[in-house]
N, C-alpha and C. Protein backbone atom coordinates (compact mmCIF):
# COMPACT_ATOMS: atom_id res chain seq x y z
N UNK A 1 -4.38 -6.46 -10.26
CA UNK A 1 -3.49 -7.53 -10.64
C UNK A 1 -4.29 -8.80 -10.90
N UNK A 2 -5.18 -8.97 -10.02
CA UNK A 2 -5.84 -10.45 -10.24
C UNK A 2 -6.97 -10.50 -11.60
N UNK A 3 -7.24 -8.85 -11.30
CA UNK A 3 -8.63 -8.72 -12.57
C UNK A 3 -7.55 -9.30 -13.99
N UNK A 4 -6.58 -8.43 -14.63
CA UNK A 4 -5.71 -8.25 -15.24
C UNK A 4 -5.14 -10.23 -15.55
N UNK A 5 -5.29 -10.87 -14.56
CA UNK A 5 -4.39 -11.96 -14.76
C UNK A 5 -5.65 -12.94 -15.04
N UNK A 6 -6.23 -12.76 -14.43
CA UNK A 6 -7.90 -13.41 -14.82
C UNK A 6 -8.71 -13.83 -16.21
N UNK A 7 -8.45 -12.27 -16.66
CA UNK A 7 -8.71 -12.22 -18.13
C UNK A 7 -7.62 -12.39 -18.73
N UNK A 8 -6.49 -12.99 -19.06
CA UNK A 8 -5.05 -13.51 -19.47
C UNK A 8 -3.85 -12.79 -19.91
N UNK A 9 -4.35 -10.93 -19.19
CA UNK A 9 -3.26 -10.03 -19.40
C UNK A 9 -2.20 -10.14 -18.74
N UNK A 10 -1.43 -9.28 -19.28
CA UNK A 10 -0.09 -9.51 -17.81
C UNK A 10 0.41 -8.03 -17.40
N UNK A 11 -0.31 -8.04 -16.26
CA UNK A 11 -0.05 -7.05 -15.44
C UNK A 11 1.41 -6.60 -15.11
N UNK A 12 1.61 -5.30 -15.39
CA UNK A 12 2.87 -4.60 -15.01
C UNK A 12 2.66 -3.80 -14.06
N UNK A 13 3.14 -4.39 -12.87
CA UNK A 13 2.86 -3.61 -11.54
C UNK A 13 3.62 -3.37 -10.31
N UNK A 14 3.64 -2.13 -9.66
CA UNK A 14 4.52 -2.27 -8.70
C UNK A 14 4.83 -3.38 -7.69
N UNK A 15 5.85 -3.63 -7.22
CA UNK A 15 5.95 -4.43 -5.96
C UNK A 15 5.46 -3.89 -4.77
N UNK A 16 4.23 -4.09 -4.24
CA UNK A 16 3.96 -3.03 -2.97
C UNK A 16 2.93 -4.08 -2.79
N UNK A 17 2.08 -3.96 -1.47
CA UNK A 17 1.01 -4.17 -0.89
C UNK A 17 1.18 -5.95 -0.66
N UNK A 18 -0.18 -6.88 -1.92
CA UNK A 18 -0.04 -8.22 -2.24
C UNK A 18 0.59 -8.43 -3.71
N UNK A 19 1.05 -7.84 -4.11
CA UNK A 19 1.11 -8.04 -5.55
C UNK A 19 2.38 -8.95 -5.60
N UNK A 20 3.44 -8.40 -4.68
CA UNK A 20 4.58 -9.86 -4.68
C UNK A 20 3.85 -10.69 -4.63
N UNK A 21 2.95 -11.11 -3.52
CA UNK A 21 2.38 -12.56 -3.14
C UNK A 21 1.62 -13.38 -4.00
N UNK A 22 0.72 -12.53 -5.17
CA UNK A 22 -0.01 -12.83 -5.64
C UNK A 22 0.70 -13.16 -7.15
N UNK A 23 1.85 -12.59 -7.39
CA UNK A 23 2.69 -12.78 -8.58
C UNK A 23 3.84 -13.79 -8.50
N UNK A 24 3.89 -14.35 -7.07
CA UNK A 24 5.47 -14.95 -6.92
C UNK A 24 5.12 -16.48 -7.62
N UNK A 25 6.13 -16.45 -8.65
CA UNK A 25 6.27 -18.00 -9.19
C UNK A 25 5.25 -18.23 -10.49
N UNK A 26 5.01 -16.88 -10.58
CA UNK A 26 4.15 -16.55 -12.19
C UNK A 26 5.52 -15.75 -13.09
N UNK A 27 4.83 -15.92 -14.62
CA UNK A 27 5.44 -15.05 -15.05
C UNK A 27 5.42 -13.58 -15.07
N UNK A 28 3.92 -13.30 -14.34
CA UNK A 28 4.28 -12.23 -14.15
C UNK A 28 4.95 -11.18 -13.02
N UNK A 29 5.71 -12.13 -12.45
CA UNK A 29 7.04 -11.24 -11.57
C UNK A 29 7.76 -10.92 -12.16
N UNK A 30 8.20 -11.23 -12.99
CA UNK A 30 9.69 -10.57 -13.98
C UNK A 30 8.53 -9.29 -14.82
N UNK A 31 7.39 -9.20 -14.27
CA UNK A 31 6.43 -7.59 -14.93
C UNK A 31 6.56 -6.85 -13.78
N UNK A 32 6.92 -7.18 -12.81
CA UNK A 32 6.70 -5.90 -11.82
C UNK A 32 8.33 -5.52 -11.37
N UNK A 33 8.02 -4.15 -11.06
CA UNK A 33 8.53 -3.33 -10.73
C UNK A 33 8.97 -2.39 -9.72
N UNK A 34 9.92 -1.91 -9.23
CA UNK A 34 10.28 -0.91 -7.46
C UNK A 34 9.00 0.06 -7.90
N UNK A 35 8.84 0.46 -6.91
CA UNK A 35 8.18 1.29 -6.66
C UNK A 35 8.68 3.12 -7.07
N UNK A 36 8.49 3.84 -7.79
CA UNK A 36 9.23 5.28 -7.48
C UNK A 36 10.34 4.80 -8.77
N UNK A 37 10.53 3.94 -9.28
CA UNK A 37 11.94 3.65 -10.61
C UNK A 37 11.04 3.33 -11.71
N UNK A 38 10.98 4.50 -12.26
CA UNK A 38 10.72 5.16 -13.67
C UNK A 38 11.78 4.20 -14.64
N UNK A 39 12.69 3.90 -14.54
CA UNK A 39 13.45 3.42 -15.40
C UNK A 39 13.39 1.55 -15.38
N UNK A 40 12.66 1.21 -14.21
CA UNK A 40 12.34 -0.15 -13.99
C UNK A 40 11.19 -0.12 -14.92
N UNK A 41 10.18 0.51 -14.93
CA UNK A 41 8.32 0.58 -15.58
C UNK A 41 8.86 0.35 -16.63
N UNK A 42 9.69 1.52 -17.85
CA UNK A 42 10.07 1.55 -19.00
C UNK A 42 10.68 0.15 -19.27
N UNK A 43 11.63 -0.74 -18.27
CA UNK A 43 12.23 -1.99 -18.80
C UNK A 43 11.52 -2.63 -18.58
N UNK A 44 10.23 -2.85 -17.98
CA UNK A 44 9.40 -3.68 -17.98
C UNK A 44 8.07 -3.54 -19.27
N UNK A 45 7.96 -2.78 -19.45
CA UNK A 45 6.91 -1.93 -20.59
C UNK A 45 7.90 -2.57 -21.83
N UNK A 46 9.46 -2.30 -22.09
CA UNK A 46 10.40 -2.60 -23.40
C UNK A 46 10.16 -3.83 -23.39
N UNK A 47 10.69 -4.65 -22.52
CA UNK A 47 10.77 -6.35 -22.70
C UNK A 47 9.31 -6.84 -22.96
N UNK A 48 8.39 -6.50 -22.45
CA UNK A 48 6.91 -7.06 -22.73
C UNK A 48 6.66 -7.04 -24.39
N UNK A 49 7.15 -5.78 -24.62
CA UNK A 49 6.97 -5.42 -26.25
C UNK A 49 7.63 -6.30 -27.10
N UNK A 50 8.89 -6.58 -26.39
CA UNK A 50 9.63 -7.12 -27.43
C UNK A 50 9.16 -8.64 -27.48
N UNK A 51 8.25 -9.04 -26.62
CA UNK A 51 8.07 -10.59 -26.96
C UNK A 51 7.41 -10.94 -28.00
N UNK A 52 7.62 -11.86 -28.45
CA UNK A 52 6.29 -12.17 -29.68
C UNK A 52 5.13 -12.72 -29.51
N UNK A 53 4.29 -12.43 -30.13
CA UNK A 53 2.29 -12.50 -29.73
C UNK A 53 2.24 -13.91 -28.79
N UNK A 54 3.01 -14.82 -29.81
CA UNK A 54 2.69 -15.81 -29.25
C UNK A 54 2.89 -16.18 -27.80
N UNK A 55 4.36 -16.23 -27.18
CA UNK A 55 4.66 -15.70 -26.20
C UNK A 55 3.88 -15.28 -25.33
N UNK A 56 3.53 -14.08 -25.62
CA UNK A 56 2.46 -13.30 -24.75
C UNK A 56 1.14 -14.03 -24.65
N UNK A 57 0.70 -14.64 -25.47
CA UNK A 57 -0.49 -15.27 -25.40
C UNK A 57 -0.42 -16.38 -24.06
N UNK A 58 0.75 -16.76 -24.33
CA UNK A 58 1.20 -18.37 -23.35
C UNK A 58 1.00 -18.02 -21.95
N UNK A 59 1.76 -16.36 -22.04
CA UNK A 59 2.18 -16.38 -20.48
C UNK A 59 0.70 -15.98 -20.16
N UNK A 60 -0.31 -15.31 -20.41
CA UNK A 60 -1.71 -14.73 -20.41
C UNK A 60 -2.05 -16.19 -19.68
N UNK A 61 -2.20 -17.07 -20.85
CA UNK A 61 -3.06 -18.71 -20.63
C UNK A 61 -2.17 -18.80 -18.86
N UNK A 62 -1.40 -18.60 -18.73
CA UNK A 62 -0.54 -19.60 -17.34
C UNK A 62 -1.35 -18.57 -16.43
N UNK A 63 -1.19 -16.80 -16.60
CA UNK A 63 -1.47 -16.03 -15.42
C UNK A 63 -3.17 -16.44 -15.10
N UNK A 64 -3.60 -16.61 -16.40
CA UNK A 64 -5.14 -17.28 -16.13
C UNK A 64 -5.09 -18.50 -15.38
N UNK A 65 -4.55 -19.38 -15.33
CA UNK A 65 -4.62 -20.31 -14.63
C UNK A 65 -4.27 -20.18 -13.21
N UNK A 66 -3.54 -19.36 -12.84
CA UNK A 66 -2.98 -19.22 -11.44
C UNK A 66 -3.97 -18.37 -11.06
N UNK A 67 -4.41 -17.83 -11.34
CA UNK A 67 -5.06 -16.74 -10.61
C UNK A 67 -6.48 -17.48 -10.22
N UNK A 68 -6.89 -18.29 -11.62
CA UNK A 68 -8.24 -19.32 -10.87
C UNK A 68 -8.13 -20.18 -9.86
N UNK A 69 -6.80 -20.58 -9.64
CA UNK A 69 -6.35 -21.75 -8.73
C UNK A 69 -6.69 -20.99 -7.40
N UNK A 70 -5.73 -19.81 -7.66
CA UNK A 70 -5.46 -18.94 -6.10
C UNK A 70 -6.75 -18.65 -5.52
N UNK A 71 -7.64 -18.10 -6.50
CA UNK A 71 -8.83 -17.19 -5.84
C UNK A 71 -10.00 -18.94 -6.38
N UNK A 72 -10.05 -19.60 -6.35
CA UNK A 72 -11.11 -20.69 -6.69
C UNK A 72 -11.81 -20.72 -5.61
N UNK A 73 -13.11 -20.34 -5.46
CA UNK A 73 -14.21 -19.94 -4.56
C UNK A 73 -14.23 -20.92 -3.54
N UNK A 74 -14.04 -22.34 -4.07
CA UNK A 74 -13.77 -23.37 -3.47
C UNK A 74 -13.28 -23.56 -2.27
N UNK A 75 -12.25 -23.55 -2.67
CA UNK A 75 -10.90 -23.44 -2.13
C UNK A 75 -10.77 -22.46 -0.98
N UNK A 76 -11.47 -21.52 -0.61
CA UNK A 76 -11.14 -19.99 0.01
C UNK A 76 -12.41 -20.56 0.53
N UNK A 77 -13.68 -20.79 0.40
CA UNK A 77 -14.69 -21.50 0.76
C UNK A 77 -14.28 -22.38 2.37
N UNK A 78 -13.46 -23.72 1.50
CA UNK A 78 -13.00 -24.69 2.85
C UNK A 78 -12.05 -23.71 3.64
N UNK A 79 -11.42 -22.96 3.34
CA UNK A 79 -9.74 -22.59 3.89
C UNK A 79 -11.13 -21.76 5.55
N UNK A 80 -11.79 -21.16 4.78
CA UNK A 80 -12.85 -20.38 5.87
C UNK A 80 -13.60 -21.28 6.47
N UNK A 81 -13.94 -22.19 6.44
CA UNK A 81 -14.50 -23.22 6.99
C UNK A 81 -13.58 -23.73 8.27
N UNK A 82 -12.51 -24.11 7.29
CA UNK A 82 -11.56 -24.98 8.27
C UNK A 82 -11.16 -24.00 9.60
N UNK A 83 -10.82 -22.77 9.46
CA UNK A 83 -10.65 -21.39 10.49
C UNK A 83 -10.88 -21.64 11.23
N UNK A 84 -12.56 -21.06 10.98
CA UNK A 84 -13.80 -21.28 11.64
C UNK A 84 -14.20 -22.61 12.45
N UNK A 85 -13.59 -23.31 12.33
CA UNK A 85 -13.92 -25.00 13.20
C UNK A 85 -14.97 -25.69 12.27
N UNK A 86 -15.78 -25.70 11.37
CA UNK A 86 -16.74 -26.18 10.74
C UNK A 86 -16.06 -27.13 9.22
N UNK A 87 -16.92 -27.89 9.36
CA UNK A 87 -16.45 -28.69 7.88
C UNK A 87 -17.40 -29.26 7.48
């Protein structure tokens, strides 16, 4: 999911594990899907299709951006720091 959103695709993926967490308040939550519903994948696979390039391009640019924010080395850097007692 993160590789996928990184490079500005948009991942269609189950709801299981982190992938809610890592998708909530992107566009790509309205891409994922139950787990085991074959007929959820296909409406998620139809609607993707039906958008237009451009569209798709936009939501790519946003999932790229969230995903640098979330994982920014930085950022995950201090968050481990701060844990840890050190600054």
């Amino acid at each position: 999911i993160v590789e996928s959103m990184l490079t500005g695709t948009i991942p269609i993926a189950a709801r299981v594990g982190g992938v809610p967490e890592i998708t909530k308040g992107t566009p790509a939550e309205h891409y994922t899907f139950t787990l085991g519903n074959i007929d959820d994948v296909v409406d998620k696979i139809d609607t993707l299709l039906a958008q237009p390039k451009e569209h798709i391009i936009n939501i790519g640019l946003k999932l790229k951006e969230h995903a640098s924010k979330l994982f920014n080395i930085d950022q995950i850097r201090d968050k481990l720091l701060s844990v840890f007692g050190k600054s």
